[in-house]
Protein backbone atom coordinates (compact mmCIF):
# COMPACT_ATOMS: atom_id res chain seq x y z
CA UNK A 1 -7.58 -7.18 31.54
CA UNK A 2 -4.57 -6.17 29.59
CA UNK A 3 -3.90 -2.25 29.62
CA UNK A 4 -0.41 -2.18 27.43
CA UNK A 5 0.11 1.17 26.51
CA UNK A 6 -0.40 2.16 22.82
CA UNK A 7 0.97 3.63 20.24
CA UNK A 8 -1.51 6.83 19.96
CA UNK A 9 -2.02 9.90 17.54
CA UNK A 10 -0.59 12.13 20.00
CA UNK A 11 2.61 9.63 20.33
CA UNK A 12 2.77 10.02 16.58
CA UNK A 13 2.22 14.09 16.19
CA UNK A 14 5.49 14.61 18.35
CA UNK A 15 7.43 11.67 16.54
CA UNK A 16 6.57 13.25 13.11
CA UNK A 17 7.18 17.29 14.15
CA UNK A 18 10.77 15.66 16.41
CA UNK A 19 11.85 14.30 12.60
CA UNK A 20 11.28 17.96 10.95
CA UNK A 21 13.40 19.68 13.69
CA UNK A 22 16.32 16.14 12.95
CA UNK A 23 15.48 17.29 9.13
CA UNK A 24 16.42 21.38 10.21
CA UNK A 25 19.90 19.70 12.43
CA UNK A 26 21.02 17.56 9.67
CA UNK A 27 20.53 20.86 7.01
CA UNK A 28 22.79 23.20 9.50
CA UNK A 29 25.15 20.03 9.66
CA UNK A 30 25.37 20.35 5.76
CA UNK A 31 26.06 23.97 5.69
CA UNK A 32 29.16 23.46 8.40
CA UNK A 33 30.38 20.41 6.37
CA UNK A 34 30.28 22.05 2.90
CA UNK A 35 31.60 25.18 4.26
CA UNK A 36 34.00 24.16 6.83
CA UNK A 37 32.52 25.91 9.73
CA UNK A 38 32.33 29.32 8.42
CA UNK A 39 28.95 29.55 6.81
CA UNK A 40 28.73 32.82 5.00
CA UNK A 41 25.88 34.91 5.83
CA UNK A 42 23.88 35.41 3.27
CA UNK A 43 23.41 31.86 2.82
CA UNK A 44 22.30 31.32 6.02
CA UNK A 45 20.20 33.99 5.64
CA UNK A 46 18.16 31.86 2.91
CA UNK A 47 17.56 28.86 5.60
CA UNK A 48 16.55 31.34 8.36
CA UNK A 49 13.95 32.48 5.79
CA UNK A 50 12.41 29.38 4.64
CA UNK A 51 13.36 26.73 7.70
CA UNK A 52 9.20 26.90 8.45
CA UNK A 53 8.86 25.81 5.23
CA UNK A 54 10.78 23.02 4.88
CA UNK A 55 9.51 21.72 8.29
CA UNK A 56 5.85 22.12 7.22
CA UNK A 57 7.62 20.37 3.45
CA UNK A 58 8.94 17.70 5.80
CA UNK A 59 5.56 16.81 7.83
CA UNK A 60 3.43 16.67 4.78
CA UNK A 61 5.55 14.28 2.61
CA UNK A 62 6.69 11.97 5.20
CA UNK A 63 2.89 11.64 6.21
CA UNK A 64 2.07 10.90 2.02
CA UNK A 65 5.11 8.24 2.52
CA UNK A 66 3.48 6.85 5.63
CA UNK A 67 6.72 6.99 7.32
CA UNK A 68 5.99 6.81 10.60
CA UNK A 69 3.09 4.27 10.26
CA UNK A 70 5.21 1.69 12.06
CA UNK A 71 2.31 -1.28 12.63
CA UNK A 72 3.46 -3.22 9.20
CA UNK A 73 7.38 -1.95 8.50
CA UNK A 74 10.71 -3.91 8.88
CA UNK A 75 14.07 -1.85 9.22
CA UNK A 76 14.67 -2.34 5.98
CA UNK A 77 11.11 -1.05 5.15
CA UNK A 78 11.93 2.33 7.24
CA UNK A 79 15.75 2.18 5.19
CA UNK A 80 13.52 2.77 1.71
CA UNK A 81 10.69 5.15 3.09
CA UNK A 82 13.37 6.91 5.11
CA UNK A 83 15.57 7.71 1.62
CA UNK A 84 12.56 8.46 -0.69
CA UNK A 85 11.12 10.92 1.64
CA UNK A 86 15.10 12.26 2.11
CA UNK A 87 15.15 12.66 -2.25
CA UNK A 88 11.70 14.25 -2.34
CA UNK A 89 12.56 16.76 0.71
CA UNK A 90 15.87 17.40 -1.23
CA UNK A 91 13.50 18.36 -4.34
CA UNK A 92 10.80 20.00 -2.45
CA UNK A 93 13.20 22.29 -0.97
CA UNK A 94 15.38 23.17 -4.49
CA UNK A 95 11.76 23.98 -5.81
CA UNK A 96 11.04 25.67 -2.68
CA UNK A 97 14.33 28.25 -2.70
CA UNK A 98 13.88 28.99 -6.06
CA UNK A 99 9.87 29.64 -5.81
CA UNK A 100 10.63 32.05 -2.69
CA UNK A 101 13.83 33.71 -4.64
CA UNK A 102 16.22 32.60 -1.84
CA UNK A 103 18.52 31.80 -4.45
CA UNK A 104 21.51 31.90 -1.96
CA UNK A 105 20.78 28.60 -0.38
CA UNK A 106 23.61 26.54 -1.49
CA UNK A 107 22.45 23.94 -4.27
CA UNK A 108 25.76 22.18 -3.19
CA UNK A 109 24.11 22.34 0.79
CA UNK A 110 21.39 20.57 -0.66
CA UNK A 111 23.44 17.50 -1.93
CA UNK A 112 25.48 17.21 1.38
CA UNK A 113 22.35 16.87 3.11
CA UNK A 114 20.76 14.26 1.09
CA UNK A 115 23.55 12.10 2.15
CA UNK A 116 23.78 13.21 6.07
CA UNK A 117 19.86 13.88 6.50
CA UNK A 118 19.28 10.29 4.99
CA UNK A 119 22.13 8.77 7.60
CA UNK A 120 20.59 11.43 10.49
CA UNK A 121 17.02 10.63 10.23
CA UNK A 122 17.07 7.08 9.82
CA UNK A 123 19.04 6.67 13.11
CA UNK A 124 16.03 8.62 14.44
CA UNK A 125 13.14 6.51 12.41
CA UNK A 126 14.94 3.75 14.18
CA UNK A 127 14.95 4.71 17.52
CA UNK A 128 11.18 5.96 16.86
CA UNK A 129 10.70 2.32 15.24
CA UNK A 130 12.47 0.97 18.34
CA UNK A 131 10.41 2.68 20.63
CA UNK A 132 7.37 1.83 19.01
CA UNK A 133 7.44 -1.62 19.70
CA UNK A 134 8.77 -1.11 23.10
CA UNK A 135 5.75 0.78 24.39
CA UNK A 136 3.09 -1.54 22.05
CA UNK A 137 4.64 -4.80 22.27
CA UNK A 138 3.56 -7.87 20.32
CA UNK A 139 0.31 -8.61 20.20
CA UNK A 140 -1.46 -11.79 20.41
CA UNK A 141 -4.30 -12.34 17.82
CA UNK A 142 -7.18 -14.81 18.73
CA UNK A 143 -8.67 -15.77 15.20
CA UNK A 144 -12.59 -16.62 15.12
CA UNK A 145 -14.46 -18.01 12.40
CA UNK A 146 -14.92 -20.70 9.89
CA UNK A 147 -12.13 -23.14 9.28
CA UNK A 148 -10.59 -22.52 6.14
CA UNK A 149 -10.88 -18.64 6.65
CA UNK A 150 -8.87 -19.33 9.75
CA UNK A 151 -6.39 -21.03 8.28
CA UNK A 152 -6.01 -18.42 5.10
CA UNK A 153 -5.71 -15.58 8.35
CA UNK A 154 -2.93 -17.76 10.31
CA UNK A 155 -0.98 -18.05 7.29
CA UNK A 156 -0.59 -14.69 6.09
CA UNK A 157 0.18 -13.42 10.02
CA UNK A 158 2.92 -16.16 9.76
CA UNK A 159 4.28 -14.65 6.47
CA UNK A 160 4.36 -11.15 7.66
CA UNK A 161 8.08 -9.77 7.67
CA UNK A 162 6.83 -7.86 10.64
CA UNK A 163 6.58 -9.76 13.52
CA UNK A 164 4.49 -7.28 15.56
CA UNK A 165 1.03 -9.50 15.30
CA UNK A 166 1.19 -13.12 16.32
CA UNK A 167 -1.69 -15.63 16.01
CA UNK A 168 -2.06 -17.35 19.57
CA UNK A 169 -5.20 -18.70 19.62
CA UNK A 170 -8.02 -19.65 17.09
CA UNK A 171 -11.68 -20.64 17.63
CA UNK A 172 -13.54 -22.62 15.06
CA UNK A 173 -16.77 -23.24 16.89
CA UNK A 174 -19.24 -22.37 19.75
CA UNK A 175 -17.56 -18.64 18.92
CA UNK A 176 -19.24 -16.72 21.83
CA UNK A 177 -18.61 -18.88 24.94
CA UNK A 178 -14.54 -19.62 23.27
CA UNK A 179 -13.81 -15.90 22.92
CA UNK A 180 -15.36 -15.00 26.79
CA UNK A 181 -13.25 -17.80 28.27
CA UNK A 182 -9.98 -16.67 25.92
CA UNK A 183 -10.48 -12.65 25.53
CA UNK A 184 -7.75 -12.70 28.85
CA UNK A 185 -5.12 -14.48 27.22
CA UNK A 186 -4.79 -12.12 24.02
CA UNK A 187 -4.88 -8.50 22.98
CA UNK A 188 -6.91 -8.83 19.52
CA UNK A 189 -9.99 -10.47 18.42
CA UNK A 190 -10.40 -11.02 14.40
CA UNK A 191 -13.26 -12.28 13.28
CA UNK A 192 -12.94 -13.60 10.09
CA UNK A 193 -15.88 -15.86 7.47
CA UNK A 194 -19.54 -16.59 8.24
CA UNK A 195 -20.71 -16.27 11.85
CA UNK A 196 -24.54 -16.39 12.96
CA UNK A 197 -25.82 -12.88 13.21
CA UNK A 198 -26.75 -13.25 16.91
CA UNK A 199 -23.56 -15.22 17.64
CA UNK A 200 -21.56 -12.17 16.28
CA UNK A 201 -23.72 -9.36 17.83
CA UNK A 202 -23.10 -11.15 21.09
CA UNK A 203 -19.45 -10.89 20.50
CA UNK A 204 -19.63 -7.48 19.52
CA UNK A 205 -21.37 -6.94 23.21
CA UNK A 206 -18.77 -8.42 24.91
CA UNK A 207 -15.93 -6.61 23.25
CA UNK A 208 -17.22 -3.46 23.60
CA UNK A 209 -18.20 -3.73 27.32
CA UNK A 210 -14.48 -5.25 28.15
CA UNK A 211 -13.03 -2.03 25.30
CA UNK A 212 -11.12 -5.50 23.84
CA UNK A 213 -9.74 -3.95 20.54
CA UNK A 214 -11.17 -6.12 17.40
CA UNK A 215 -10.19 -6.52 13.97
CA UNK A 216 -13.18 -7.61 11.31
CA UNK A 217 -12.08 -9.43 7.69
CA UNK A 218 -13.30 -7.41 4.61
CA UNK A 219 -16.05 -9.53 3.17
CA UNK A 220 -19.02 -7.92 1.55
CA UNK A 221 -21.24 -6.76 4.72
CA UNK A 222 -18.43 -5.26 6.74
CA UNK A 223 -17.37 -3.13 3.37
CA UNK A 224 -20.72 -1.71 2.70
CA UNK A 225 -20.28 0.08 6.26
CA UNK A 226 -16.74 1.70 5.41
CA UNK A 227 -17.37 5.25 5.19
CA UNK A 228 -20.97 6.11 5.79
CA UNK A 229 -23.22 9.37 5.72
CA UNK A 230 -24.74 10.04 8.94
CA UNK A 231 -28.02 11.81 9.43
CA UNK A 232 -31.05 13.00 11.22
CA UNK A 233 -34.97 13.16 10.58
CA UNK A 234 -35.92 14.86 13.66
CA UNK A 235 -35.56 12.49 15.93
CA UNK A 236 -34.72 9.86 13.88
CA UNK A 237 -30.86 8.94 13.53
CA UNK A 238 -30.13 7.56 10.56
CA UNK A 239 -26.81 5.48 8.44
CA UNK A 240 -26.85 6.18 5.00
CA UNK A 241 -24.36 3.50 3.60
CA UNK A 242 -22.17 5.22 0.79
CA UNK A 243 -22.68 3.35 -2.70
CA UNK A 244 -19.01 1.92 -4.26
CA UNK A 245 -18.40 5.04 -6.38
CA UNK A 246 -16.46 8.31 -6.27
CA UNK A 247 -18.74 11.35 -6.10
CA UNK A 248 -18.66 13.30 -9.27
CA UNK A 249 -16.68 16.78 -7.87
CA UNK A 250 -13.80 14.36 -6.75
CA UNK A 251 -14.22 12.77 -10.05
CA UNK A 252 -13.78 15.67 -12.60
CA UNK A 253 -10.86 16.38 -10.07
CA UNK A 254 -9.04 13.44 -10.15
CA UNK A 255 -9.75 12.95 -14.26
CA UNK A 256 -8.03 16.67 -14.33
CA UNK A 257 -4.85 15.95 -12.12
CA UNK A 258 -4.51 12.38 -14.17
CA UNK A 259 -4.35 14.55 -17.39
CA UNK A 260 -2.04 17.03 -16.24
CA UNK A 261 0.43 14.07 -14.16
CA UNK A 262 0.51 12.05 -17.02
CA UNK A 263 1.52 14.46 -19.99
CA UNK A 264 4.46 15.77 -17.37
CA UNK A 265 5.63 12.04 -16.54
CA UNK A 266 5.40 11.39 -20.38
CA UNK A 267 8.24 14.17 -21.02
CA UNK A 268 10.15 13.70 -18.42
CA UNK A 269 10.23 9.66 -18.85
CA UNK A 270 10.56 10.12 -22.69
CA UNK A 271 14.44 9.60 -22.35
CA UNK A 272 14.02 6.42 -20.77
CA UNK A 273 11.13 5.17 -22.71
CA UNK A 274 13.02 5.57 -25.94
CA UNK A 275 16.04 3.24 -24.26
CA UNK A 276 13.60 0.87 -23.34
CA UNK A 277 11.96 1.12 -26.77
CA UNK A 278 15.56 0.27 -28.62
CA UNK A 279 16.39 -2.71 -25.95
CA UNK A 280 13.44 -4.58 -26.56
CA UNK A 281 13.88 -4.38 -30.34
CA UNK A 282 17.42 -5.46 -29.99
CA UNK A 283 16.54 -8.23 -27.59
CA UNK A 284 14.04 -10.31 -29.47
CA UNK A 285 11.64 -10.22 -32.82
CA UNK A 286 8.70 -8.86 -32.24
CA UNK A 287 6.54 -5.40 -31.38
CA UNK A 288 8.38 -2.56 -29.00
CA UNK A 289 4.79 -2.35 -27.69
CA UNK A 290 2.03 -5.01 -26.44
CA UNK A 291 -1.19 -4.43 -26.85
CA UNK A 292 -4.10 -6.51 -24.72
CA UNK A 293 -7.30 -5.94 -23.99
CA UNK A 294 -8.70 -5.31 -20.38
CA UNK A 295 -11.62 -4.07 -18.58
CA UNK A 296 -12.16 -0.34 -17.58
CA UNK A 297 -14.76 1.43 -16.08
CA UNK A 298 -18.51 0.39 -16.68
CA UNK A 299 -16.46 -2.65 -18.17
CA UNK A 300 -15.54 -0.98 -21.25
CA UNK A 301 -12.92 -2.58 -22.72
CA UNK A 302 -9.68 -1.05 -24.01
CA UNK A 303 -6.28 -1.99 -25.24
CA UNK A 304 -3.49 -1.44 -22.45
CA UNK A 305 0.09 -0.67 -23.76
CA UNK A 306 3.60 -2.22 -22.24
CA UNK A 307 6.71 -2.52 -23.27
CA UNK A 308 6.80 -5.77 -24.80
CA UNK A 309 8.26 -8.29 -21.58
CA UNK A 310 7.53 -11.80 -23.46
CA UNK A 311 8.14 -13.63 -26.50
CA UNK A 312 5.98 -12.30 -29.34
CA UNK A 313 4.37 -16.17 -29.32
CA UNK A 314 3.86 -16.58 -25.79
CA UNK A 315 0.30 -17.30 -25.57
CA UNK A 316 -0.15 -18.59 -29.26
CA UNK A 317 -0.43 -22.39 -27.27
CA UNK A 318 -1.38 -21.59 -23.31
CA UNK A 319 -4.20 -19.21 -24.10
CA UNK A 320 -4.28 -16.53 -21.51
CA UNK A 321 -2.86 -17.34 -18.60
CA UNK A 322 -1.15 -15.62 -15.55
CA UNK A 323 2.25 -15.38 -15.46
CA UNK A 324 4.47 -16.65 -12.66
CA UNK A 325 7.66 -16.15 -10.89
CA UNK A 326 10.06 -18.09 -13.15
CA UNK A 327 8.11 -17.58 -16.67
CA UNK A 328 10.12 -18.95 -19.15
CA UNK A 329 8.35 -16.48 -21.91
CA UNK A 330 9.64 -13.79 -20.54
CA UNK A 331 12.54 -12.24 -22.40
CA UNK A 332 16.44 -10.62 -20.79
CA UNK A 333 15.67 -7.26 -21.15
CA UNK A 334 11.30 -7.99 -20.13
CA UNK A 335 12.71 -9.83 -16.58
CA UNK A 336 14.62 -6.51 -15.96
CA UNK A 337 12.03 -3.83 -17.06
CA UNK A 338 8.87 -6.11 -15.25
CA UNK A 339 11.25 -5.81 -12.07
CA UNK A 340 11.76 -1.95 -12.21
CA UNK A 341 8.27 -1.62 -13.39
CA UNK A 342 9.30 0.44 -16.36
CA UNK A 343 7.31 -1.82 -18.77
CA UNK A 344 3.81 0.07 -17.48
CA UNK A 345 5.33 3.46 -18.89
CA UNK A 346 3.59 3.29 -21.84
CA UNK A 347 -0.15 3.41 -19.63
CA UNK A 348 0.74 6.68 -19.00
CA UNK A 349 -0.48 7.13 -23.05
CA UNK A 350 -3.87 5.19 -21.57
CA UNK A 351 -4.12 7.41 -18.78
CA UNK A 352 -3.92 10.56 -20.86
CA UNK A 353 -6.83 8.85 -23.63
CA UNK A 354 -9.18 8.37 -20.29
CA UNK A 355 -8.99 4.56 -20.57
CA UNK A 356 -7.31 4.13 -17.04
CA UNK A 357 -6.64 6.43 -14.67
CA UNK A 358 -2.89 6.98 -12.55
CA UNK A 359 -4.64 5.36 -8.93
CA UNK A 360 -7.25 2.53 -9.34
CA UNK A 361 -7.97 -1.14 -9.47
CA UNK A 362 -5.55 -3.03 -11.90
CA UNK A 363 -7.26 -3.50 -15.45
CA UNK A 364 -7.98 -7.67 -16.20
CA UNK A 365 -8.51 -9.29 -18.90
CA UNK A 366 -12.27 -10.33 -19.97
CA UNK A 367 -11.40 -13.84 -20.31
CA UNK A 368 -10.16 -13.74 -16.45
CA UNK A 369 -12.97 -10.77 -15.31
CA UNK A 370 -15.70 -13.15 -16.31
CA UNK A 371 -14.33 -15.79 -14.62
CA UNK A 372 -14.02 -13.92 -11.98
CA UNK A 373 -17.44 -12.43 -11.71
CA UNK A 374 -19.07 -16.20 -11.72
CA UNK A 375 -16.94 -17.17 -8.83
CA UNK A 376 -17.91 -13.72 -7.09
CA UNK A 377 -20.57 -11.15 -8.03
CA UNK A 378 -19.17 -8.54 -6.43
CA UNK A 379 -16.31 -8.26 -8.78
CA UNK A 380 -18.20 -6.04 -11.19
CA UNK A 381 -18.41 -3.25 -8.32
CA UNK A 382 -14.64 -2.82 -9.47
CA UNK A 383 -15.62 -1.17 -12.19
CA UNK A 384 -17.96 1.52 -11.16
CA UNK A 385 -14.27 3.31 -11.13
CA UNK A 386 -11.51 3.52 -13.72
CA UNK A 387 -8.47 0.86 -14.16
CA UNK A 388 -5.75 2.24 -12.59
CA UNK A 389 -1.68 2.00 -13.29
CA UNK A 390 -0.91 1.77 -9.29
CA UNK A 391 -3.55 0.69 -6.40
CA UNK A 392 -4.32 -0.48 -3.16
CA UNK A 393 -3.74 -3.83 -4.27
CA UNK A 394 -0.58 -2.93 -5.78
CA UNK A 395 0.50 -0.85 -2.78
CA UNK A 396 0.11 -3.55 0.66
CA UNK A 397 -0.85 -6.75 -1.63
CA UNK A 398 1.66 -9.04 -3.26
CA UNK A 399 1.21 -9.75 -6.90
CA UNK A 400 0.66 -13.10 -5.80
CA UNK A 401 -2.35 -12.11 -4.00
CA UNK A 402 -5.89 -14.30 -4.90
CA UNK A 403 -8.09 -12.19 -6.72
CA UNK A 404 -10.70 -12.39 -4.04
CA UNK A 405 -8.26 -10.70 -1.66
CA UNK A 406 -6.96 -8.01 -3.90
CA UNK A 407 -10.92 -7.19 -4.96
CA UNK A 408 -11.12 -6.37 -1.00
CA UNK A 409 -8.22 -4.33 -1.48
CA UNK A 410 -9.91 -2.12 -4.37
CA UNK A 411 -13.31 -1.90 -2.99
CA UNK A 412 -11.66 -0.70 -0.11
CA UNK A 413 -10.01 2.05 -2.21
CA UNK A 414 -13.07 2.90 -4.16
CA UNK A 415 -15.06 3.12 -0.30
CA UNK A 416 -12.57 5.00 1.61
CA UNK A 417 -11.65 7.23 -1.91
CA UNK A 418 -10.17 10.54 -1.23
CA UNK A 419 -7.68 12.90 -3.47
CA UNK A 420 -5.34 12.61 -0.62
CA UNK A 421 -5.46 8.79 -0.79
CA UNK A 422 -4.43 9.09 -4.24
CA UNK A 423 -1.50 11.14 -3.46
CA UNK A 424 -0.07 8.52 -1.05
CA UNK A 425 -0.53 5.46 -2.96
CA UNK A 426 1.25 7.15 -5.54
CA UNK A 427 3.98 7.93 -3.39
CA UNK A 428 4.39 4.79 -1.61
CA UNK A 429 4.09 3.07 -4.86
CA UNK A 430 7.84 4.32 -5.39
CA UNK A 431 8.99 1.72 -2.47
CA UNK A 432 7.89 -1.41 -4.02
CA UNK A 433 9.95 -0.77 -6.87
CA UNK A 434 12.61 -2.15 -4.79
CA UNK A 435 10.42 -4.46 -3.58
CA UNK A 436 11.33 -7.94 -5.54
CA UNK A 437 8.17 -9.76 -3.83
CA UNK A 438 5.70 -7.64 -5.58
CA UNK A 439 7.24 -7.53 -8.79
CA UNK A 440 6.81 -11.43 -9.17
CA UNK A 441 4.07 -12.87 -11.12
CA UNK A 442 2.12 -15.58 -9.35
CA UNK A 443 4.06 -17.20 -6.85
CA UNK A 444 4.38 -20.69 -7.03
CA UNK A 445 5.26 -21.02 -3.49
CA UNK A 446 4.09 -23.87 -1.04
CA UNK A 447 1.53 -21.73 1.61
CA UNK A 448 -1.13 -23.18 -0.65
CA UNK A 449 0.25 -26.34 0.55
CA UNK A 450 0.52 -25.64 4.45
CA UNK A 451 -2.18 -27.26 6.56
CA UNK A 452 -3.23 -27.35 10.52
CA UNK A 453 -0.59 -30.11 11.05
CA UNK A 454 1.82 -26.90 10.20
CA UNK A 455 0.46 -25.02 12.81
CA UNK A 456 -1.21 -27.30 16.11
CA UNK A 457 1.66 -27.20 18.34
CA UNK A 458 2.01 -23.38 17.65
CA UNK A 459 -1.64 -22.64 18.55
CA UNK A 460 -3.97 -22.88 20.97
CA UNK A 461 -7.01 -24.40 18.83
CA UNK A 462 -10.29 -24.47 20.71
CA UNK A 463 -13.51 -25.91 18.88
CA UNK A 464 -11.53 -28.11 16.27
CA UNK A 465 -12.91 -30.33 13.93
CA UNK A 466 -12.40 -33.90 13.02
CA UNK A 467 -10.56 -32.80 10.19
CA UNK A 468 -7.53 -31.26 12.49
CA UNK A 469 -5.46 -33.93 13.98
C-alpha cells in the first residue's frame, strides 16, 4: 500500500502561526525602511504593545481567506489571496492602533508594509505552496460509477487549473472486484452515480480495512448525512440526520448581521453606485435599475435590483433566457460592471428589505425554478433558506456550472451552515472579482462536446461498454 505522507492539520497550524511571525518581520522591515534605520522609540513602543494582536489579526483572517488551503490553488490563486489578506491586515491593524490608543504607530509604517509584507509573505505562501505538493504529491484518482457520471467527473479533474488530482483509472462495471484488483495502483477512490447498495457497502469494507482515502459525489443520499446529530437511548446509539434548514438562533443572527452589513456597505458604496448610476444612463436608453423577479425563501417571489447590464429590449423576442459569454445584449458600460460585479450593488437594498440575504443560494427566476424542480425535486430544498447575493456556488463553482451541480453546492451550504461559513464566503468572494471565468455567463465552450475517444489513451478504463471504442 501507498503511505505518501500528507499534508495534516498539524503541518498546517505551524505554516499558518510561521506566516504571522513573516507578517511581524516584514512590519519591523517597514519601520527601518520608512525611518531609515533609526526607528524612534515611541513608535516602536506602539508595535511592542499590540504585535500579539496583529499575529492573532493575522491567523484569523488568513484562515476566513482560506489561504493556506493549498488542495485547489494555482500561484496565481495564492498571488490574489496573498494581497487581499495583506489589504485587510493593513486595515485590521489601522483599526486596531486606533481602538487600543497606540496612536504612535506610524500610519505611513502601515503603507510601506502593505507593499513589502505583500512581496514578503507571498515568497513564503510559495515556498509553503511548494512544499505542499512536495510532501503530498499528485494523486491518482480511480473514478467508479455509472458511465456518464464518469465522464462528467474526468472532465472537470481535466479542467482543474490545479494539477494536484489526476484521473488514472475509471471503472464502469463489476465495481467491487475492479476497485480490489486497482486500489494498489492509485491513492483515491471516488465513487460517483448509482451503485447497488451491497455493491457499495462492500466497497466501503474494503476501503476502510486497507484506510484507502475515498471521495463520495454529492447526490441526494450522501447529503442527507452531512452534518448529523448524534445520540443515545440508553443503550441505543442513534443518527439523527439534520433537516436542510438553519436553526432559528443562527437565523435571527444572521438576519441581524445582514441588516447591519448591508446599511454600512450601502454608505460606503454610495459614491460608486451613483457613478455607476450616471454611466448607465449615459450609455444607453433605458432604466438605471432592472427589476426581475426571482424566487426567495419558501419560494416567495420578489423583484431583485441591478444596475441595468443589457439593452432595455433584450428579452422582448428570446423570452427568458440565460445569458452567455459573448451576449450581444449586453451594453459597454453592463460588460464592465457584470465583470467587476458592481451591477449586484443595488441587492444590497434587497438584503436590507429581507428579500435575500448577503450569503445564500443565488435567487432564479420562476420560469427557470420550475423547470428546474420537474427535472429535479430536490431543487425546492433551496429554498427552505433565503436567496443570497454571494454563495457556495458563487464561491468554488463557475457561472457556467449546470444547475444540478451548483444545487449540490447550496445544499451543501444550507447542511454544513455556520456564521463562520458566512464570514469566509464573504471574504473569499472578494478573489473572484478578479476572476474573469466566473464572471462569464454560460460558457459556450466545447467540454459538452468531449467524449471517451478524448480520453482512452489517457486512462486506464476497466469494465467499458460497447459504447467506448
Amino acid at each position: 500500500m501507498n503511505h505518501r505522507k500528507e499534508w495534516n492539520n498539524l503541518l498546517r497550524i505551524v505554516v499558518v502561526i510561521l506566516g504571522s511571525i513573516v507578517s511581524l518581520l516584514s512590519i519591523l522591515l517597514s519601520f527601518y525602511i520608512k525611518f531609515l534605520g533609526d526607528v524612534p522609540a515611541r513608535n516602536f513602543a506602539a508595535f511592542e504593545a499590540s504585535f500579539i494582536w496583529i499575529m492573532l489579526g493575522f491567523i484569523v483572517i488568513n484562515i476566513l481567506f482560506g489561504t493556506y488551503i493549498f488542495y485547489n490553488k494555482t500561484y496565481l490563486d495564492l498571488f490574489y489571496f496573498t494581497m487581499l489578506s495583506q489589504l485587510f491586515q493593513s486595515f485590521f491593524m489601522m483599526a486596531l492602533t486606533y481602538a487600543g490608543s497606540w496612536l504612535t504607530f506610524p500610519r505611513s509604517v502601515l503603507l510601506v508594509n502593505l507593499f513589502v509584507g505583500g512581496i514578503l509573505l507571498y515568497f513564503y505562501n510559495g515556498v509553503a505552496y511548494w512544499l505542499y505538493h512536495k510532501i503530498s504529491g499528485r494523486k491518482r484518482i480511480l473514478v467508479v460509477g455509472e458511465e456518464e457520471k464518469v465522464l462528467q467527473a474526468v472532465i472537470n479533474f481535466d479542467h482543474m487549473s490545479n494539477r494536484r488530482h489526476e484521473v488514472t483509472h475509471v471503472v464502469l462495471s463489476n465495481y467491487f472486484q475492479n476497485v480490489v484488483e486497482l486500489a494498489e495502483e492509485v491513492d483515491i477512490i471516488y465513487l460517483t452515480g448509482y451503485i447497488e447498495e451491497t455493491e457499495r457497502l462492500k466497497i466501503y469494507d474494503f476501503l476502510m480495512k486497507t484506510n484507502k482515502k475515498l471521495f463520495l459525489s454529492t447526490n441526494f443520499a450522501n447529503l442527507m448525512m452531512v452534518n448529523p446529530n448524534i445520540m443515545s437511548f440508553e443503550d441505543e446509539s442513534i443518527i439523527e440526520v439534520s433537516s436542510f434548514g438553519i436553526p432559528f438562533e443562527q437565523a435571527i443572527l444572521k438576519r441581524s448581521i445582514d441588516i447591519l452589513v448591508s446599511l454600512v456597505m450601502l454608505i460606503t458604496l454610495s459614491p460608486i453606485m451613483l457613478v455607476t448610476a450616471i454611466l448607465v444612463r449615459l450609455d444607453s436608453s433605458g432604466p438605471i435599475f432592472y427589476r426581475q423577479e426571482r424566487i426567495s425563501k419558501d419560494q416567495r417571489p420578489f423583484n431583485i435590483l441591478k444596475f441595468r447590464s443589457m439593452t432595455q429590449t433584450a428579452e422582448e423576442e428570446s423570452g427568458p433566457v440565460l445569458s452567455t459569454s459573448n451576449d450581444s445584449r449586453v451594453t459597454r458600460v453592463g460588460r464592465f460592471i457584470r465583470s467587476t460585479r458592481i451591477d449586484e450593488l443595488p441587492q444590497l437594498i434587497n438584503v436590507l428589505k429581507g428579500d435575500m440575504s448577503l450569503v445564500g443560494p443565488r435567487p432564479e427566476r420562476p420560469f427557470f425554478v420550475n423547470q428546474f424542480i420537474s427535472e429535479n425535486a430536490y431543487y425546492s430544498l433551496r429554498h427552505h433558506v433565503r436567496a443570497g447575493i454571494t454563495g457556495y456556488a458563487q464561491v468554488y463553482g463557475k457561472y457556467a456550472t449546470d444547475f444540478n451541480s451548483k444545487l449540490n453546492f447550496d445544499l451543501l451550504y444550507i447542511k454544513n451552515y455556520s456564521l463562520a461559513f458566512d464570514f469566509k464566503l464573504l471574504f473569499q468572494t472578494l478573489k473572484i472579482l478578479f476572476d474573469k471565468v466566473s464572471a462569464r455567463g454560460v460558457e459556450e465552450t466545447e467540454t459538452g462536446l468531449l467524449g471517451w475517444d478524448d480520453y482512452k489513451d489517457r486512462l486506464t478504463i476497466v469494465g467499458q461498454n460497447k459504447s467506448i471504442v
